[in-house]
C-alpha atoms as a PDB file:
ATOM      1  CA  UNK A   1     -22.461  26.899   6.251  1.00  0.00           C
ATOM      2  CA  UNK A   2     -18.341  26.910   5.821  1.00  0.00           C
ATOM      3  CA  UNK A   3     -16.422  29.106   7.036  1.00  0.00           C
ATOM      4  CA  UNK A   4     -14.547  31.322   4.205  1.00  0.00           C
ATOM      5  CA  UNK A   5     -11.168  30.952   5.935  1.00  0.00           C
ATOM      6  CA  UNK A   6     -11.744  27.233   5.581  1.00  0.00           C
ATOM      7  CA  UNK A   7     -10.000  24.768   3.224  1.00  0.00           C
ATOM      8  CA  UNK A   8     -13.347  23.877   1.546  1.00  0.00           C
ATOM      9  CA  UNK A   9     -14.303  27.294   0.256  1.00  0.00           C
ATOM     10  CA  UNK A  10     -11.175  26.831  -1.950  1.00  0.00           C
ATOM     11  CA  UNK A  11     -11.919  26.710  -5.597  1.00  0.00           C
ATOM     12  CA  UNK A  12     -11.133  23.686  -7.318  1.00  0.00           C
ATOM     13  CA  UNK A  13      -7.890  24.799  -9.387  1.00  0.00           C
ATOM     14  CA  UNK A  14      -6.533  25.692  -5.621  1.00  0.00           C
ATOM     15  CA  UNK A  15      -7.258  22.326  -4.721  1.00  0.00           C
ATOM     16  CA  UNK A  16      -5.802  20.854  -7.714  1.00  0.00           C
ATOM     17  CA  UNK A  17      -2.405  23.452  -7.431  1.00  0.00           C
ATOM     18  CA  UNK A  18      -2.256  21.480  -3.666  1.00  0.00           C
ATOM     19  CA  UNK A  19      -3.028  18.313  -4.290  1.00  0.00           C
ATOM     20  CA  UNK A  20      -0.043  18.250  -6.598  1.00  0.00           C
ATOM     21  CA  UNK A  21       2.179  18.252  -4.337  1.00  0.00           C
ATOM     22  CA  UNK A  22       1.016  15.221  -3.139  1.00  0.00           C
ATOM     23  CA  UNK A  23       2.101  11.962  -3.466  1.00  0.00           C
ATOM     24  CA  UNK A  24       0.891   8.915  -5.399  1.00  0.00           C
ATOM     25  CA  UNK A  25       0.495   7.056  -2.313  1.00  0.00           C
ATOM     26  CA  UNK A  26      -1.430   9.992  -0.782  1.00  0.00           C
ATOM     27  CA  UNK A  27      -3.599  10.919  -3.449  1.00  0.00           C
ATOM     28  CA  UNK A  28      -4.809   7.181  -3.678  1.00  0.00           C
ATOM     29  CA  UNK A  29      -4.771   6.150  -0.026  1.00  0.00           C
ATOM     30  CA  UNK A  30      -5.621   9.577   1.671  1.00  0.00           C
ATOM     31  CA  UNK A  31      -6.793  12.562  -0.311  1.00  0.00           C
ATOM     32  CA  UNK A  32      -9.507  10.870  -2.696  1.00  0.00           C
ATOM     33  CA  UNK A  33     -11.062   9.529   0.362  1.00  0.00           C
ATOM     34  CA  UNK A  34     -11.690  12.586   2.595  1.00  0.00           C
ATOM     35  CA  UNK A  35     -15.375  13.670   0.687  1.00  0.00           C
ATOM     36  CA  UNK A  36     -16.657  13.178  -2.916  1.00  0.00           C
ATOM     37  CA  UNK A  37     -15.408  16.706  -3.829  1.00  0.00           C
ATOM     38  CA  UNK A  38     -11.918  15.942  -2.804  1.00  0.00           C
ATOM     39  CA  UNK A  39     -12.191  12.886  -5.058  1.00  0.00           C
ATOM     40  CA  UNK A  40     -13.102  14.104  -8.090  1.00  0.00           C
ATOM     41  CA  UNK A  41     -10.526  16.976  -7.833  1.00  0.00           C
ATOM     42  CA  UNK A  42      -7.625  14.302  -6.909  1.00  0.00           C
ATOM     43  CA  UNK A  43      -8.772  12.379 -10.195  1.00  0.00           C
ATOM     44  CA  UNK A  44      -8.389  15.273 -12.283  1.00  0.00           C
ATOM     45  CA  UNK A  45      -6.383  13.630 -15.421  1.00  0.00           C
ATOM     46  CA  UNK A  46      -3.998  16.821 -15.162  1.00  0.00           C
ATOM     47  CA  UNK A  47      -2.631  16.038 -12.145  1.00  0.00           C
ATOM     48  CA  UNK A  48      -1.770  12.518 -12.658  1.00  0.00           C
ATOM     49  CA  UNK A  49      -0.410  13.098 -16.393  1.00  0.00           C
ATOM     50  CA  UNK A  50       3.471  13.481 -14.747  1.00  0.00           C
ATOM     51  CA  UNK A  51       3.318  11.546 -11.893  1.00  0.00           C
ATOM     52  CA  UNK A  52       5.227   8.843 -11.132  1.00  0.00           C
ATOM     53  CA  UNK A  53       4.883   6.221  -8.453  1.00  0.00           C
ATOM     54  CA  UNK A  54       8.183   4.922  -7.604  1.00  0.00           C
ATOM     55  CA  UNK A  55       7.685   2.470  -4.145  1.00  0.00           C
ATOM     56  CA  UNK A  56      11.208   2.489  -2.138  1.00  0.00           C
ATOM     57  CA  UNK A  57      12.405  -0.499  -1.575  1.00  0.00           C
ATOM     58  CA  UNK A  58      10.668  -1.427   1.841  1.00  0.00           C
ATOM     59  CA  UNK A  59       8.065  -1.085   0.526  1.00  0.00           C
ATOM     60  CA  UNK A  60       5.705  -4.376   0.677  1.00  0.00           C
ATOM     61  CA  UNK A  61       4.015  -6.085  -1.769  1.00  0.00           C
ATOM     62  CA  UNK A  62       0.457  -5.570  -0.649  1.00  0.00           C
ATOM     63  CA  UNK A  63       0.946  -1.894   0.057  1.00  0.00           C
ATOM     64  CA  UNK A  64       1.806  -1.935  -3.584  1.00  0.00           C
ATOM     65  CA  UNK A  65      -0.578  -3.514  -4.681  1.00  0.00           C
ATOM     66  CA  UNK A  66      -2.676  -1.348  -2.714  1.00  0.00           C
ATOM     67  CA  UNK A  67      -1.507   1.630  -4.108  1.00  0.00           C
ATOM     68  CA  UNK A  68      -2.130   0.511  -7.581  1.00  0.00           C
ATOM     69  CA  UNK A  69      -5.474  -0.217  -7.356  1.00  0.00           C
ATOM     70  CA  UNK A  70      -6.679   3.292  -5.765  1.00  0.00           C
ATOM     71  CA  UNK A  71      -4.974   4.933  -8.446  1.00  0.00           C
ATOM     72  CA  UNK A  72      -6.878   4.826 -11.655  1.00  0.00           C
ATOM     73  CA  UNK A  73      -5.483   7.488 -13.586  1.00  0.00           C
ATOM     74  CA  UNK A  74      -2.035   6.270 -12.753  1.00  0.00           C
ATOM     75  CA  UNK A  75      -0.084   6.261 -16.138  1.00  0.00           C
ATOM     76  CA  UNK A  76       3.534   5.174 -14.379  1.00  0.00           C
ATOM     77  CA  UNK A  77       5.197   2.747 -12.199  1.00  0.00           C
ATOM     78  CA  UNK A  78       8.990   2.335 -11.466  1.00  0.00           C
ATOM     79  CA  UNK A  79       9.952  -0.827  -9.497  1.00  0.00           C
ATOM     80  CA  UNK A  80      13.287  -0.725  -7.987  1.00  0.00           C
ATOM     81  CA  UNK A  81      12.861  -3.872  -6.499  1.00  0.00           C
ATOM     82  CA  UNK A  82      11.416  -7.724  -6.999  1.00  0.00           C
ATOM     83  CA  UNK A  83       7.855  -8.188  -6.681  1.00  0.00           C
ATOM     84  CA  UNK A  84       5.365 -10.040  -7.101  1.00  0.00           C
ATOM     85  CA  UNK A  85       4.697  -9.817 -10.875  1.00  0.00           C
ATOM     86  CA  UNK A  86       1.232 -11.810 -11.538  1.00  0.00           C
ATOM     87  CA  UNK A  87      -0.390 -10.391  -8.518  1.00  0.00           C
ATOM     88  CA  UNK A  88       0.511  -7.227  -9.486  1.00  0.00           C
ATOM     89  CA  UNK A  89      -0.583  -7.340 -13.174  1.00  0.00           C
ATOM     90  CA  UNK A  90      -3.729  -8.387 -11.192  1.00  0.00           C
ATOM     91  CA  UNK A  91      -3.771  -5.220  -9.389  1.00  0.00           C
ATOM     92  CA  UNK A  92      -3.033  -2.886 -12.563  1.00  0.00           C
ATOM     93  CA  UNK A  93      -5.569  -4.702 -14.111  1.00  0.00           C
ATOM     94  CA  UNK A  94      -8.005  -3.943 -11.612  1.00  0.00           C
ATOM     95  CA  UNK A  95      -7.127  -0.444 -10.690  1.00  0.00           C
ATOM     96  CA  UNK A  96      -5.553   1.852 -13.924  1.00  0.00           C
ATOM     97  CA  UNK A  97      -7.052   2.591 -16.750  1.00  0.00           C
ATOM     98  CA  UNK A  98      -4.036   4.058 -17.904  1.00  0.00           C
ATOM     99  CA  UNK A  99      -0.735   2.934 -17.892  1.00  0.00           C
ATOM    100  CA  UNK A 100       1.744   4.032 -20.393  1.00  0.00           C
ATOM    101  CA  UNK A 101       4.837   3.210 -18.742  1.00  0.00           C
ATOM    102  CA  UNK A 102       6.000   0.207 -16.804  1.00  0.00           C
ATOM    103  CA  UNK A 103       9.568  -0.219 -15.225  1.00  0.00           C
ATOM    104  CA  UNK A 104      10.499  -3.796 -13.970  1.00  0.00           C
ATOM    105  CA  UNK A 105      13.386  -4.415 -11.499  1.00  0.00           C
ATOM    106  CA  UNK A 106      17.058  -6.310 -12.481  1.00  0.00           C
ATOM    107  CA  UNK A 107      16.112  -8.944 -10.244  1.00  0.00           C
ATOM    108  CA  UNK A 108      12.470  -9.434 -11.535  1.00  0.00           C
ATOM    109  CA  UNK A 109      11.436 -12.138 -13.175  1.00  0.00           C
ATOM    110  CA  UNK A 110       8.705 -12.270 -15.530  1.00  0.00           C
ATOM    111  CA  UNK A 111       6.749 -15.159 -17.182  1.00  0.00           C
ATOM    112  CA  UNK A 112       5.320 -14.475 -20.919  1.00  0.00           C
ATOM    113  CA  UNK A 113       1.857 -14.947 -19.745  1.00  0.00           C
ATOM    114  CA  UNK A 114       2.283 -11.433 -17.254  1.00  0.00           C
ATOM    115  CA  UNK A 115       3.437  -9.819 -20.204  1.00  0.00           C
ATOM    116  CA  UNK A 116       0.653 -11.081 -22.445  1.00  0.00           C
ATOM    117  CA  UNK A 117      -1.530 -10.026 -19.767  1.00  0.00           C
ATOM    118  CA  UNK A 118      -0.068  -6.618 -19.813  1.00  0.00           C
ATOM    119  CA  UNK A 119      -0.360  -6.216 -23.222  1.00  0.00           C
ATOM    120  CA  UNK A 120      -3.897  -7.190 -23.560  1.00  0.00           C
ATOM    121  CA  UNK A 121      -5.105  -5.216 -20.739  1.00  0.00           C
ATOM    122  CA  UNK A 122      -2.960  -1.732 -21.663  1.00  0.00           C
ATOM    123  CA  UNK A 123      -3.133  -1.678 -25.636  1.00  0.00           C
ATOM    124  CA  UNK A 124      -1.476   1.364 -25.496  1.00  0.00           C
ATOM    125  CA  UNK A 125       1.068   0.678 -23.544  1.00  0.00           C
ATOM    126  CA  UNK A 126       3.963   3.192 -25.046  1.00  0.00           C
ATOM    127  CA  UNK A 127       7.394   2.127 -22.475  1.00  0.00           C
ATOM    128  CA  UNK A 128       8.045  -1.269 -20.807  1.00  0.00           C
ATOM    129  CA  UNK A 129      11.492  -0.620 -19.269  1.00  0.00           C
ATOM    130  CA  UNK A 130      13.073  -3.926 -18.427  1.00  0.00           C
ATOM    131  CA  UNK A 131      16.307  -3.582 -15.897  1.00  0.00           C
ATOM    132  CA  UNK A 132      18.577  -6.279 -17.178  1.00  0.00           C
ATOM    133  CA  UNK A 133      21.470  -5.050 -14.879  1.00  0.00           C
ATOM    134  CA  UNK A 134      21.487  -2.192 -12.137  1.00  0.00           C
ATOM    135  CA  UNK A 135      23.362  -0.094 -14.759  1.00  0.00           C
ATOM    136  CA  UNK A 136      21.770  -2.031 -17.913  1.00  0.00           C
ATOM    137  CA  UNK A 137      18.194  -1.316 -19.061  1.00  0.00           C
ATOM    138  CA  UNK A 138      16.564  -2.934 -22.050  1.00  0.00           C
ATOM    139  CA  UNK A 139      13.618  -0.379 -22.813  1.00  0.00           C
ATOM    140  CA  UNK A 140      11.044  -1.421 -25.797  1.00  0.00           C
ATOM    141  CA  UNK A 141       9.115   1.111 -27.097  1.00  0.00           C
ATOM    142  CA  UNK A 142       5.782  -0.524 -28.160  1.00  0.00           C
ATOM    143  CA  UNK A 143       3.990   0.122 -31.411  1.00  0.00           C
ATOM    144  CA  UNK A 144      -0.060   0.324 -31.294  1.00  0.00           C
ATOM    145  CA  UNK A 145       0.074  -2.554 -33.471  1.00  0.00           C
ATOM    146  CA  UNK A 146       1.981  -5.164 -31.540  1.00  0.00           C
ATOM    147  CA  UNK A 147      -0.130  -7.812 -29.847  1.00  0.00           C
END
């Protein structure tokens, strides 16, 4: 039996007020893996609907990656810095369901094919933000009907 004082007796809208004011990286890395129950509340769509996962710049490309792919209800990424774009595209691909906004670098690079990737696997894709210039953004706002 658990205790009453402890953290599991907590309904789940407790949970849910908690977990948000977690992180992306701790929701997908930490929090969804502690017991089923603590899963399903940390993939409660209401909690991920405003959150954005912005890695800091130290941050490596496989931890990224990582990240990503824990994180299916993950509806926004902001890159500050180069990375690798077809692996991650891989990773989105393989990890959100989601994703309605996507924020590229100044400094990255992208081939046509990521893009078409992008496209194909997020239909409704609404923001691709692409940094042209630290102070310079070109941001496309995608119609439904664009392939």
């Amino acid at each position: 039996m658990v205790p009453t004082n402890s953290i599991e007796s907590f309904p789940d809208e407790i949970l849910l007020e908690i977990f948000s004011y977690c992180s992306v990286e701790d929701l997908a890395l930490s929090i969804q893996h502690v017991n089923k129950r603590w899963k399903e509340v940390s993939q409660d769509p209401k909690l991920w609907k405003d959150l954005v996962f912005r890695p800091a710049k130290g941050m490596n490309d496989e931890w990224i990656r990582n990240v990503v792919e824990q994180a299916p209800l993950l509806r926004c990424l902001v890159l500050s810095h180069e990375i690798d774009a077809p692996l991650l595209v891989d990773s989105l691909c393989k990890g959100c369901t989601d994703m309605k906004k996507l924020q590229f670098s100044s400094s990255q690079k992208l081939a046509t094919t990521v893009l078409q990737k992008l496209r194909r696997k997020f239909p409704d894709i609404e923001c691709l933000v692409l940094a042209v210039h630290q102070k310079y953004n070109l941001t496309y706002r995608l119609p439904p009907t664009i392939n």
